[in-house]
Protein backbone atom coordinates (compact mmCIF):
# COMPACT_ATOMS: atom_id res chain seq x y z
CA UNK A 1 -14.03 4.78 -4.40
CA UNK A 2 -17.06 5.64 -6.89
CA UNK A 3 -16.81 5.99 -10.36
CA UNK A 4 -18.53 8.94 -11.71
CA UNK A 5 -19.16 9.78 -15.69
CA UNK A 6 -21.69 11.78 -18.16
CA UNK A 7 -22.19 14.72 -18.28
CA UNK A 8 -23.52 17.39 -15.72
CA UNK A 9 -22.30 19.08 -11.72
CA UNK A 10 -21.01 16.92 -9.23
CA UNK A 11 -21.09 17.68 -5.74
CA UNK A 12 -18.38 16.08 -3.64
CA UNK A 13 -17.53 16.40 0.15
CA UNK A 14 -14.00 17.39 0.73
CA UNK A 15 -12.64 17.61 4.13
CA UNK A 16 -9.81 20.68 5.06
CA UNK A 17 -8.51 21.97 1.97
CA UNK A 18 -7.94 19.95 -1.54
CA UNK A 19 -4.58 19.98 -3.17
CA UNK A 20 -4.91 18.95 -6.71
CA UNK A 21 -1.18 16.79 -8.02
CA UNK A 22 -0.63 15.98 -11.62
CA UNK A 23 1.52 12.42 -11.83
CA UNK A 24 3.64 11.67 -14.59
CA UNK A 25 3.52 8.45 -16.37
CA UNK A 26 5.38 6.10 -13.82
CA UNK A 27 5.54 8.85 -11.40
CA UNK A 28 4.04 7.19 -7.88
CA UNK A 29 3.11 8.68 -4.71
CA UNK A 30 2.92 6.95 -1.24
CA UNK A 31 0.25 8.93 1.21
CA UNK A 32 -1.53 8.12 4.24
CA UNK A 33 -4.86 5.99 3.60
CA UNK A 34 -7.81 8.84 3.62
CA UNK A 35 -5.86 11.78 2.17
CA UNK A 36 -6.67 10.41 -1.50
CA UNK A 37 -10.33 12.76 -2.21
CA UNK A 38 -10.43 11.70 -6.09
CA UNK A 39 -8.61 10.30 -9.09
CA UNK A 40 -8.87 10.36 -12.84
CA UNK A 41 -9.35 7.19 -14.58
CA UNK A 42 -5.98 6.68 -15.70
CA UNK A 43 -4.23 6.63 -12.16
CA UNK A 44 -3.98 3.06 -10.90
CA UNK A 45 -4.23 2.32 -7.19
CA UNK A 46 -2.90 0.10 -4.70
CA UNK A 47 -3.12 -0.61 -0.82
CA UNK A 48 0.45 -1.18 1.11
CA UNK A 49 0.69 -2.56 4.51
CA UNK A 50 2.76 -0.57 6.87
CA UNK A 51 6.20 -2.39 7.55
CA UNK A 52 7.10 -3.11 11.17
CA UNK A 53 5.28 -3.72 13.83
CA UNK A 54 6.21 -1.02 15.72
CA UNK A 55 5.43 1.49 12.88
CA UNK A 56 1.68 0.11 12.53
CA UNK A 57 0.84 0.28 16.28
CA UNK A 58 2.85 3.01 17.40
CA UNK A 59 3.81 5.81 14.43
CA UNK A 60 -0.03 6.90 14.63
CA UNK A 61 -0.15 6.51 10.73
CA UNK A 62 -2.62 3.17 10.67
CA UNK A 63 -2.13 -0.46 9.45
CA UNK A 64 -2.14 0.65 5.86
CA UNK A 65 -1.14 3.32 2.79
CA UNK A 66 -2.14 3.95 -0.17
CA UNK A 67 0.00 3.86 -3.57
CA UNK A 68 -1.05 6.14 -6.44
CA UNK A 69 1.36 5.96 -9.96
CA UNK A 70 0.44 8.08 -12.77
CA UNK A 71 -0.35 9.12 -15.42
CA UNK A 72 -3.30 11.34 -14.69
CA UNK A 73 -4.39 13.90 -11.74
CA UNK A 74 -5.24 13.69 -8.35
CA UNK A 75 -7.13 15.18 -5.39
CA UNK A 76 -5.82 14.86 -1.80
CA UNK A 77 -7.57 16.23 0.93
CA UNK A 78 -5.91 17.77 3.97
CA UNK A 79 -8.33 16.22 6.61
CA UNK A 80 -10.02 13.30 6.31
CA UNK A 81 -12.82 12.21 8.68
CA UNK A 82 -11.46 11.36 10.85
CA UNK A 83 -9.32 13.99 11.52
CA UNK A 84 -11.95 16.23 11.30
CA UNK A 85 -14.04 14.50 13.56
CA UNK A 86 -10.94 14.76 16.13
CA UNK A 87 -10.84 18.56 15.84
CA UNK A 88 -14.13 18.72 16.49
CA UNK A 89 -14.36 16.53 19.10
CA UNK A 90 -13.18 19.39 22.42
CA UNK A 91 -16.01 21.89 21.07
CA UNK A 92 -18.86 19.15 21.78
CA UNK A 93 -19.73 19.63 25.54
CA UNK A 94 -19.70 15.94 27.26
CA UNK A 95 -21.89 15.13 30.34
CA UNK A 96 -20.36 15.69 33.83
CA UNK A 97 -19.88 12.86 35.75
């Protein structure tokens, strides 16, 4: 994550569609690692390990998750990179062997 502030237009690269969540104080939300786009300031964040074994190798969801708890607003984005790079990847032509 990159802390922006001041004043002025920033440009930021959001993949799929951006659905915007205001947290209450205390409130917390538990999403996939790469979902979370942006945060305000006073959202605190923390990385969880996926329990179980099986659910890390096998539940397609990755080794870890990410744990957001209000106050403040956040962005989550609907496709992160690599997702997007997935969808993209049957439209590339390959070489034929």
């Amino acid at each position: 994550m990159q802390r922006f502030t001041g004043d002025g237009i920033l440009f930021v690269e959001i993949d799929g569609s951006v659905i915007e969540k205001d947290l209450a104080p205390g409130e917390t939300l538990l999403i996939d690692t790469g979902y979370l786009a942006a945060m305000e300031t006073t959202v605190s964040i923390n990385i969880e390990s996926v329990k179980g074994i099986g659910n890390a190798l096998f539940g397609g969801e990755g080794l870890f998750n990410t744990k957001v708890m209000g106050p403040g607003r956040i962005w989550l984005q609907t496709m992160p990179i690599s997702h997007f790079a997935g969808s993209l990847s049957h439209y590339i032509p390959s070489a034929k062997r």
